[in-house]
C-alpha atoms as a PDB file:
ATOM      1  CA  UNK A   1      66.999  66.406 107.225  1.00  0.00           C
ATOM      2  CA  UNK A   2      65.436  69.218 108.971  1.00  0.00           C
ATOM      3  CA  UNK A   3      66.759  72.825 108.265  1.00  0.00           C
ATOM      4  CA  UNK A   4      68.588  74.630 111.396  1.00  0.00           C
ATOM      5  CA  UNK A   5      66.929  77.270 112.601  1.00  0.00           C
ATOM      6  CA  UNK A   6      69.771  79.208 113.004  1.00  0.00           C
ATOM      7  CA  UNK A   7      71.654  78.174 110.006  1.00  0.00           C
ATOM      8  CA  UNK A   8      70.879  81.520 108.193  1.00  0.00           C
ATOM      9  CA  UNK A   9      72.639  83.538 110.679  1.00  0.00           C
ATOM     10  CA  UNK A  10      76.300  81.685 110.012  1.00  0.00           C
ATOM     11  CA  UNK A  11      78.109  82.767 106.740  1.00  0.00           C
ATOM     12  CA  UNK A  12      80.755  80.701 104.567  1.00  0.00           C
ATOM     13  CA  UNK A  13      80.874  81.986 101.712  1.00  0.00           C
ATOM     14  CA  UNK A  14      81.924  85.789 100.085  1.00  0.00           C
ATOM     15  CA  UNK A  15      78.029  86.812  99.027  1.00  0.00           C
ATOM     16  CA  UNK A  16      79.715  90.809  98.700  1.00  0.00           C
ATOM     17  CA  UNK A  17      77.323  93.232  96.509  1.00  0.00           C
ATOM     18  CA  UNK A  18      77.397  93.656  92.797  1.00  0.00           C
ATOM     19  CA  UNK A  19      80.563  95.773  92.660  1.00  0.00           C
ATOM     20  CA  UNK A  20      81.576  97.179  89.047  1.00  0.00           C
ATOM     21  CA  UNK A  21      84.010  95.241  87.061  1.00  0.00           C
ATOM     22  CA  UNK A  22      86.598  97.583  87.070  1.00  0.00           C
ATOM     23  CA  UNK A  23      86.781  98.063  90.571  1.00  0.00           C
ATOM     24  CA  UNK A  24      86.586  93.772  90.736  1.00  0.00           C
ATOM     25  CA  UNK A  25      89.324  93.338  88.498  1.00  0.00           C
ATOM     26  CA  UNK A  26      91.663  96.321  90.529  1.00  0.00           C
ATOM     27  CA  UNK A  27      90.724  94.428  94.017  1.00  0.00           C
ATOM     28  CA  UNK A  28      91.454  91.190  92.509  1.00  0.00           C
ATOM     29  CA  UNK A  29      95.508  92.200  91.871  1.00  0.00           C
ATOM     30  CA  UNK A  30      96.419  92.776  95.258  1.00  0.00           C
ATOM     31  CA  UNK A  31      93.850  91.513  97.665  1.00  0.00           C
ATOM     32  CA  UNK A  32      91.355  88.726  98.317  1.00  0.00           C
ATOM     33  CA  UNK A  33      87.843  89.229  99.812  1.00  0.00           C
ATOM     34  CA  UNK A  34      87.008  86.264 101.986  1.00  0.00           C
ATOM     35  CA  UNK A  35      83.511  87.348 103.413  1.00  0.00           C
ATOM     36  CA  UNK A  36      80.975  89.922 103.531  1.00  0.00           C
ATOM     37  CA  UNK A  37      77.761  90.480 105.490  1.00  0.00           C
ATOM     38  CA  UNK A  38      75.368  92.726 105.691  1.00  0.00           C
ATOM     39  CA  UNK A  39      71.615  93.234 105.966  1.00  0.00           C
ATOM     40  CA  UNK A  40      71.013  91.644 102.157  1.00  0.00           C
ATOM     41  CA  UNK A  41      73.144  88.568 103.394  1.00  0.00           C
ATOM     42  CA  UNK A  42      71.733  88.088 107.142  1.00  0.00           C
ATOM     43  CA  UNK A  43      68.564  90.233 107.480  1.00  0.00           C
ATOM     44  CA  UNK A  44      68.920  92.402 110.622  1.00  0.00           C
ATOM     45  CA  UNK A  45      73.112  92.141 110.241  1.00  0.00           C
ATOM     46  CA  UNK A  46      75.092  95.506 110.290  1.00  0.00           C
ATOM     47  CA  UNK A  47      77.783  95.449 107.691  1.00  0.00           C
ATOM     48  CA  UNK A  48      80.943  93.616 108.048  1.00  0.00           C
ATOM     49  CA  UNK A  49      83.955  92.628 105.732  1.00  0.00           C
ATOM     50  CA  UNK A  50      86.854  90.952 105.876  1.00  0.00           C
ATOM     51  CA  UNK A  51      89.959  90.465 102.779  1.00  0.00           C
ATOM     52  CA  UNK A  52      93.416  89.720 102.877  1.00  0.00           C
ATOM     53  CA  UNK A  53      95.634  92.364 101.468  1.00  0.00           C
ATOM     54  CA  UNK A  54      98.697  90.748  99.772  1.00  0.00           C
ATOM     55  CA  UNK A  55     100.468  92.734  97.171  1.00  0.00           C
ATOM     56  CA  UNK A  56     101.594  96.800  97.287  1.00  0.00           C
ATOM     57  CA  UNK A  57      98.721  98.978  95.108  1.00  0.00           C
ATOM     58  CA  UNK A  58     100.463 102.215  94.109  1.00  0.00           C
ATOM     59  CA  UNK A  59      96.978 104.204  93.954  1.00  0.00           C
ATOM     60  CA  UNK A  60      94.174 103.805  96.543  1.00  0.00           C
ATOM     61  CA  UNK A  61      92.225 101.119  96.786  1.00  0.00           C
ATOM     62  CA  UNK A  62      88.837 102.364  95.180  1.00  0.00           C
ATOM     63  CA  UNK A  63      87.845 104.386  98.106  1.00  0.00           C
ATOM     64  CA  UNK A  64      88.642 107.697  97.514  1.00  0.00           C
ATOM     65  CA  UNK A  65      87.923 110.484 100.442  1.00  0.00           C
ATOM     66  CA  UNK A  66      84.131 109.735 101.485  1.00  0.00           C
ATOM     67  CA  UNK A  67      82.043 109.526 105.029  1.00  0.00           C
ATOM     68  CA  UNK A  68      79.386 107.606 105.887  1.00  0.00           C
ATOM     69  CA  UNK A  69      76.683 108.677 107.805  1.00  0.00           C
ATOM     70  CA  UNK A  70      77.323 105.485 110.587  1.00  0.00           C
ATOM     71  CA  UNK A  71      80.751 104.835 112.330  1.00  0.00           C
ATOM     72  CA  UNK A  72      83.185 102.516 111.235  1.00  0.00           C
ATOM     73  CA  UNK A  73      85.998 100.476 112.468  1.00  0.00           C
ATOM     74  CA  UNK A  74      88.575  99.240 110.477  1.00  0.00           C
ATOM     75  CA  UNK A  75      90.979  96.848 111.016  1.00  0.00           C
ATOM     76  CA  UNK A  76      94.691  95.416 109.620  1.00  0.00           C
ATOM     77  CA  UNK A  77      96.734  92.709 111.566  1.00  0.00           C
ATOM     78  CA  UNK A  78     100.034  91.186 111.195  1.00  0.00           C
ATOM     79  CA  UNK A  79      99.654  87.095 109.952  1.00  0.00           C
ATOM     80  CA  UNK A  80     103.115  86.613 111.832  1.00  0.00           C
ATOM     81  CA  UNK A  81     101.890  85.012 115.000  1.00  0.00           C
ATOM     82  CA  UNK A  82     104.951  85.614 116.724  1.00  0.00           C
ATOM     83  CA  UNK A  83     104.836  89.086 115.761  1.00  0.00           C
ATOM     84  CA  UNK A  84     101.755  89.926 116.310  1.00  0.00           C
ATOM     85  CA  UNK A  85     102.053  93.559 116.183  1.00  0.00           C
ATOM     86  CA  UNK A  86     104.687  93.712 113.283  1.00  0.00           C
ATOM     87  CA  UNK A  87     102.012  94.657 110.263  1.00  0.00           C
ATOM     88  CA  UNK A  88     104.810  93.710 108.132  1.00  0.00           C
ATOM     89  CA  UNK A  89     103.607  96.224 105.791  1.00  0.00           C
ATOM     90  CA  UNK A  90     103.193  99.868 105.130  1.00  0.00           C
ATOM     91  CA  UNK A  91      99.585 101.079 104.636  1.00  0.00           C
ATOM     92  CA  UNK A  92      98.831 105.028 104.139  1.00  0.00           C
ATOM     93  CA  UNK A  93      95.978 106.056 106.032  1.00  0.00           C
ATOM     94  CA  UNK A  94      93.852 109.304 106.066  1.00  0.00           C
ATOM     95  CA  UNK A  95      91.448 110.925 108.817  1.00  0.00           C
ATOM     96  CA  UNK A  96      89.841 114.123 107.209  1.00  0.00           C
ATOM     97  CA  UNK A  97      93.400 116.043 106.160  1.00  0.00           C
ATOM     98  CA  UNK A  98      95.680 114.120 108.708  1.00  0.00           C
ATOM     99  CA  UNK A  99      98.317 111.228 107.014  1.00  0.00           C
ATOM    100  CA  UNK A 100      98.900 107.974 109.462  1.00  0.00           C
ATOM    101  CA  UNK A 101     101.600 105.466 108.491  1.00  0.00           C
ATOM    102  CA  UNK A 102     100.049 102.046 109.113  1.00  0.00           C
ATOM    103  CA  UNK A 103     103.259  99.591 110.684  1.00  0.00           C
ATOM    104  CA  UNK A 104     101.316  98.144 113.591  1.00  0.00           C
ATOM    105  CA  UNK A 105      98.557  96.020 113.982  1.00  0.00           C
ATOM    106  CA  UNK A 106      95.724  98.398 114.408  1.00  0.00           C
ATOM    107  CA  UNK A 107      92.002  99.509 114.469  1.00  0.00           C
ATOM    108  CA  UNK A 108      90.805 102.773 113.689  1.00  0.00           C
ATOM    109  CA  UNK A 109      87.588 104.121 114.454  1.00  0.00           C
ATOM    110  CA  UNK A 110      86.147 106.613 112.331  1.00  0.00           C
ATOM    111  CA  UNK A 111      83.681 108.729 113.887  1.00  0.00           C
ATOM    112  CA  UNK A 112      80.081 109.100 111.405  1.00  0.00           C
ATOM    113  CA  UNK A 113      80.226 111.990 108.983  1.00  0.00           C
ATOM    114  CA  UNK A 114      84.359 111.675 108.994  1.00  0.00           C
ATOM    115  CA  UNK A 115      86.354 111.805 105.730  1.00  0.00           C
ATOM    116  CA  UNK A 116      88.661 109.028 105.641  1.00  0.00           C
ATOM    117  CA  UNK A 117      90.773 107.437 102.970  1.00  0.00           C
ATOM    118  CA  UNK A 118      92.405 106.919 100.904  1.00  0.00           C
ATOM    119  CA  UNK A 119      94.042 103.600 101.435  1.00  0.00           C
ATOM    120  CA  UNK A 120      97.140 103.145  99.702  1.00  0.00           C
ATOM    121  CA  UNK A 121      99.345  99.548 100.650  1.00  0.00           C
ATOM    122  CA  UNK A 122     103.075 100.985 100.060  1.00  0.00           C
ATOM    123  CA  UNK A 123     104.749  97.706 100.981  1.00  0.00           C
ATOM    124  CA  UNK A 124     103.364  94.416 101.523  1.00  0.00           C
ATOM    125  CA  UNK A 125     106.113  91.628 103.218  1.00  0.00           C
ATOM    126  CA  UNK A 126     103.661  88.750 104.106  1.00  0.00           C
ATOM    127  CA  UNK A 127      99.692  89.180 103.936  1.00  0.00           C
ATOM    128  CA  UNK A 128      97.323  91.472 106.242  1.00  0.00           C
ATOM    129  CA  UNK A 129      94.534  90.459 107.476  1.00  0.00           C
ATOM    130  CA  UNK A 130      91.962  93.355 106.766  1.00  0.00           C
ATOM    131  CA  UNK A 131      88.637  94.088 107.675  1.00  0.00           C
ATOM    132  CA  UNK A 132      85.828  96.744 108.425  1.00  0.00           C
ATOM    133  CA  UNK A 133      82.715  97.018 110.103  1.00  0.00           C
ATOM    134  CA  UNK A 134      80.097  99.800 108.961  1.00  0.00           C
ATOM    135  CA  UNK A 135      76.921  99.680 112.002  1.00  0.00           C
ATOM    136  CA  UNK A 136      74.510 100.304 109.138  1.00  0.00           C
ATOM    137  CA  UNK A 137      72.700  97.422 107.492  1.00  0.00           C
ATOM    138  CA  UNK A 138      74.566  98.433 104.356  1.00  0.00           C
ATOM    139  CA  UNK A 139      77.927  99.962 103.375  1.00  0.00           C
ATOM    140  CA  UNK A 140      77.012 103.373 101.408  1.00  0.00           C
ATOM    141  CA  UNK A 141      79.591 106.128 101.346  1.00  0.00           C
ATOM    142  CA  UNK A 142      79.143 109.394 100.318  1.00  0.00           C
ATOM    143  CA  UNK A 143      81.939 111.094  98.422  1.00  0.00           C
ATOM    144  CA  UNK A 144      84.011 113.768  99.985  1.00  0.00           C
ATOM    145  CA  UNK A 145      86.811 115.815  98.280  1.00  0.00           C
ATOM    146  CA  UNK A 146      89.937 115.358  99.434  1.00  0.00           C
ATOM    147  CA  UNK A 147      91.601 118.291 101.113  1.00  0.00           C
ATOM    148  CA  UNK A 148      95.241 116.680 100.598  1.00  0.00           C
ATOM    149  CA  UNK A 149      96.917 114.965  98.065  1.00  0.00           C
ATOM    150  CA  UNK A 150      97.619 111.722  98.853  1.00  0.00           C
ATOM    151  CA  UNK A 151     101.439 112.026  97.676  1.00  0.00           C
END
């Protein structure tokens, strides 16, 4: 059988970069990555992600403060589809030295060059559906120091 054409453009399976262990094994307690693209997966793509978050993580989730030098949007919705705006969680969320309380459905964009993060998941009741898109070809952050304490 003849190979699509257009096959290489459709993703099924999680192909995320080579992330270190640690940071593996602390994603792997209380979320699950379902799939990542990106310019190494589809050549030409702009980065894209998407996990389910399903347990609380005291600490942030491996991001610490950082920017990037292309915008982002990130996303977290309810799974309750009669409730679709009920997050049915409580997610921490910082823009440069500002605290948001996550309890909606939402999408935040973050402007290029902005500190954001961390993300910390204070309560989990049923799983969020989480993802973020980055408009460069690959997701690189640059570290910024915090201004806040997350606490």
């Amino acid at each position: 059988m003849a190979t699509s054409k257009h096959a290489k453009y459709i993703v099924t399976e999680c192909k995320a970069p080579d992330f270190n262990a640690e940071f593996v094994a602390r994603y792997k307690t209380f979320a699950k990555r379902i799939l990542w693209m990106d310019d190494n997966v589809v050549p030409g793509a702009f980065q894209m992600n998407c996990s389910w978050y399903l347990k609380p993580n005291s600490s942030h989730l491996g991001a610490g403060s950082h920017q990037h030098k292309e915008a982002e949007i990130i996303g977290f919705f309810s799974s309750d589809p009669d409730k679709p705006y009920d997050l049915g969680a409580e997610i921490e969320f910082w823009l440069e030295d500002e605290k948001f309380m996550i309890t909606k459905s939402a999408m935040i964009f973050v402007p290029p060059n902005m500190s954001h993060c961390p993300l910390i998941l204070h309560r989990v009741d049923r799983p969020v559906f989480h993802f973020s898109v980055v408009t460069g070809g690959v997701y690189k952050q640059e570290q910024f120091k915090a201004k806040v304490a997350s606490k």
